[in-house]
N, C-alpha and C. Protein backbone atom coordinates (compact mmCIF):
# COMPACT_ATOMS: atom_id res chain seq x y z
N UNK A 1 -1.50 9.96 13.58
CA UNK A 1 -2.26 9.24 12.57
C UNK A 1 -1.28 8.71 11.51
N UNK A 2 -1.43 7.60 10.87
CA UNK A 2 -0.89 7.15 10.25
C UNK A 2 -0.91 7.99 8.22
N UNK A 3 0.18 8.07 7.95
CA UNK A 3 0.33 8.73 6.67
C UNK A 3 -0.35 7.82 6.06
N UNK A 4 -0.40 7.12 5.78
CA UNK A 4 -1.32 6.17 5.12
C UNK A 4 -2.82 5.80 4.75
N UNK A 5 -4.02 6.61 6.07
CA UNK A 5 -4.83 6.59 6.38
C UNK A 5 -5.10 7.84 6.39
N UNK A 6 -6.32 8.01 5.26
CA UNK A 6 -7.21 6.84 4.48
C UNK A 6 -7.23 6.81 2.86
N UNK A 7 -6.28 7.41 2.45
CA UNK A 7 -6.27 7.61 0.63
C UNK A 7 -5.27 6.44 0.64
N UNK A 8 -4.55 6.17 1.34
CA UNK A 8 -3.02 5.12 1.08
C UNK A 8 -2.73 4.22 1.20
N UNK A 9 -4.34 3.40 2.28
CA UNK A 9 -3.99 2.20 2.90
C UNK A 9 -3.81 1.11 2.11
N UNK A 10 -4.29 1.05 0.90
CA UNK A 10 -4.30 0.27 -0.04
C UNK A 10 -3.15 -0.08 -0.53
N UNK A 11 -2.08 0.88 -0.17
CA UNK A 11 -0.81 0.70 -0.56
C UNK A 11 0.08 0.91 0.37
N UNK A 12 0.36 0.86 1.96
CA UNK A 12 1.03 1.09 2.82
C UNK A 12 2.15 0.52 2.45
N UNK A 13 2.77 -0.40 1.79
CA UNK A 13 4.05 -0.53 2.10
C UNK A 13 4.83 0.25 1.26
N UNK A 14 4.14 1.39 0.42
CA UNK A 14 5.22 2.37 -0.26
C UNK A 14 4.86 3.71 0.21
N UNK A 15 4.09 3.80 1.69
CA UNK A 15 4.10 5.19 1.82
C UNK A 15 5.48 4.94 3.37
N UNK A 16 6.24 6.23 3.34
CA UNK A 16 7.56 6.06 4.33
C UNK A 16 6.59 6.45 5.27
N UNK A 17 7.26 6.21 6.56
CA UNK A 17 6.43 6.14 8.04
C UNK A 17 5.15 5.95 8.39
N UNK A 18 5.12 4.72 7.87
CA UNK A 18 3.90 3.97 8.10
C UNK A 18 4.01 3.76 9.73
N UNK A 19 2.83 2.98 10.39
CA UNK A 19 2.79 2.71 11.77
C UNK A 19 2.45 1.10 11.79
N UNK A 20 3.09 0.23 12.23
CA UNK A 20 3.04 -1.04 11.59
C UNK A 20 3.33 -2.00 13.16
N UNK A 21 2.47 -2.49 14.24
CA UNK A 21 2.82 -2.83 15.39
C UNK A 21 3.49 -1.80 16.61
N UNK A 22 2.67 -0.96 16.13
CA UNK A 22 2.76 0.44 17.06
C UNK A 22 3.81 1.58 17.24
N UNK A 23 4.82 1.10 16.03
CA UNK A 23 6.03 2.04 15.52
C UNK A 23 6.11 2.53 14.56
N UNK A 24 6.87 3.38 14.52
CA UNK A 24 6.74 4.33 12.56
C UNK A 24 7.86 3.36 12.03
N UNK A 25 7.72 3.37 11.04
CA UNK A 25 8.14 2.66 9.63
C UNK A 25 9.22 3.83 9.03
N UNK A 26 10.05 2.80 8.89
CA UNK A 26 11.22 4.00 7.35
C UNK A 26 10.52 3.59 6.04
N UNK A 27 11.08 3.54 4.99
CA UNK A 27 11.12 3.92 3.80
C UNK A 27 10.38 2.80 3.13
N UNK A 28 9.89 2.74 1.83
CA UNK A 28 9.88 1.51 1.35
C UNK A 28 11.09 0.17 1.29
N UNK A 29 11.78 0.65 0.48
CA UNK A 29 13.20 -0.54 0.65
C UNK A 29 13.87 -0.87 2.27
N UNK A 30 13.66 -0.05 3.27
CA UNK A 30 13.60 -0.43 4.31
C UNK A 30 12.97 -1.52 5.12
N UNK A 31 11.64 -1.12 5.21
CA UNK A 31 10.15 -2.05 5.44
C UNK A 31 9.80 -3.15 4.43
N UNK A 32 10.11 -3.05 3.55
CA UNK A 32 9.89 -4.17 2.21
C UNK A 32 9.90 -5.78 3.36
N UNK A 33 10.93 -6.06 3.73
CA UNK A 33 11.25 -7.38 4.54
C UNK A 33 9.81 -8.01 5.28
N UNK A 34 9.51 -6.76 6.21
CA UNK A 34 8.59 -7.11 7.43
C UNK A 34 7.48 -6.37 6.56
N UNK A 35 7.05 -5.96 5.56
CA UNK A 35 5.86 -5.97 4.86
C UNK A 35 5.50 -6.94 4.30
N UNK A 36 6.44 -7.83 3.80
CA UNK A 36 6.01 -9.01 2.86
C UNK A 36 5.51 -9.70 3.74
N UNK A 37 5.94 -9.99 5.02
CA UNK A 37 5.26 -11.08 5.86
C UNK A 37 3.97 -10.69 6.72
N UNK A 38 3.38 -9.55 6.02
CA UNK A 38 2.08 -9.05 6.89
C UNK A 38 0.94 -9.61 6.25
N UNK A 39 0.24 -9.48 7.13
CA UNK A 39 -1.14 -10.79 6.44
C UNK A 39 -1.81 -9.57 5.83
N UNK A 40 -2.01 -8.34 5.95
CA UNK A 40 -2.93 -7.80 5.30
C UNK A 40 -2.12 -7.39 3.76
N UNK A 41 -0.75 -7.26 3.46
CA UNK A 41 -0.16 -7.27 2.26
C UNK A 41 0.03 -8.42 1.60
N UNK A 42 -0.17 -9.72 2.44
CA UNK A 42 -0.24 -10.67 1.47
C UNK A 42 -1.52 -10.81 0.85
N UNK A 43 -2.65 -10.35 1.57
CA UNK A 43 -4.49 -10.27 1.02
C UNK A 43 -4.98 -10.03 -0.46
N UNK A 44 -5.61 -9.98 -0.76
CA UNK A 44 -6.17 -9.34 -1.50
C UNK A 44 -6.56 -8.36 -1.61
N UNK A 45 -6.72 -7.74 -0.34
CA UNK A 45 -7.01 -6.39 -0.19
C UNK A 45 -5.86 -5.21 -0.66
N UNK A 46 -4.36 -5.50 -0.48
CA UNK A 46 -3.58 -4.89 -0.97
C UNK A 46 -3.20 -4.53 -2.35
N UNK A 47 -2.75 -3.08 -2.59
CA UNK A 47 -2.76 -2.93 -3.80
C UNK A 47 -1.51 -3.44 -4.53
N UNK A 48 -0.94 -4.97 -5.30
CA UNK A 48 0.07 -5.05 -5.61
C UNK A 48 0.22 -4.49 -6.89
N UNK A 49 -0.77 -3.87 -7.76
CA UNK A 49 -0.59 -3.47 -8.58
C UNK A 49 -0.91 -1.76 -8.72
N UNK A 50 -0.09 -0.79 -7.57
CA UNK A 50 -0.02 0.21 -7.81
C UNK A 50 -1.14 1.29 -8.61
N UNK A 51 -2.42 0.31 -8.12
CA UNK A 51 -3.71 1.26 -8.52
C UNK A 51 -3.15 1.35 -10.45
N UNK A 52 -2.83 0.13 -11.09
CA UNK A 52 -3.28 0.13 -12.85
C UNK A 52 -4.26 -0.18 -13.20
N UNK A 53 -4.95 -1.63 -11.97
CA UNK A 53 -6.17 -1.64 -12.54
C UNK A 53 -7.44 -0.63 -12.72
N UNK A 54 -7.40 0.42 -11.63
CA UNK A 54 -8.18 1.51 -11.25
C UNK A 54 -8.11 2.27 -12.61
N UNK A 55 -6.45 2.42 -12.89
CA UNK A 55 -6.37 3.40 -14.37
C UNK A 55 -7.09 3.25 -15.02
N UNK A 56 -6.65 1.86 -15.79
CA UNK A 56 -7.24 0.94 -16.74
C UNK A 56 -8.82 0.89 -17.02
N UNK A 57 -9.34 0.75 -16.36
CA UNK A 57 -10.48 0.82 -16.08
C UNK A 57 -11.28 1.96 -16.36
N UNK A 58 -10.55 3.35 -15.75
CA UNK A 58 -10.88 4.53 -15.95
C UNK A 58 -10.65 5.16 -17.38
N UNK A 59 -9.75 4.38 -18.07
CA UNK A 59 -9.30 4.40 -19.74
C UNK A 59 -10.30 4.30 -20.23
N UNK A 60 -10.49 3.36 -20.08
CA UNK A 60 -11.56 2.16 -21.11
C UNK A 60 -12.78 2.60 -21.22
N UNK A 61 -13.26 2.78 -19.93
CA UNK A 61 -14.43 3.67 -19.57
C UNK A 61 -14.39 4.86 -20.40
N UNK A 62 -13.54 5.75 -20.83
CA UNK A 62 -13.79 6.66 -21.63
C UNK A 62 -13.81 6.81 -23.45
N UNK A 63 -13.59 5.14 -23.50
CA UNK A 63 -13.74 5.00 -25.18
C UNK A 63 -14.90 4.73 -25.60
């Protein structure tokens, strides 16, 4: 199973040994190259902002 799946997917290209075209993945600065050109990290669906908006949100909500 992929380390990533299901708390991480949102952010797969910074969890190390991801499974990405049916192979494990090294590191972030490794994978960085062939992550950028994946259609689901270029989406919207990906988290490029390291889950701040989630924070943020969860801040605010408590004032």
């Amino acid at each position: 199973m992929c380390p990533a799946y299901p708390n991480d997917g949102m952010n797969c290209a910074r969890i190390a040994g991801t499974f990405c075209k049916g192979e494990i993945q090294g590191t972030f600065p490794q994978k960085l190259p062939h992550c950028m050109k994946c259609d689901y990290y270029k989406s919207e669906h990906y988290d490029k902002y390291y889950g701040m908006a989630q924070k943020f949100a969860q801040e605010v909500s408590q004032i």
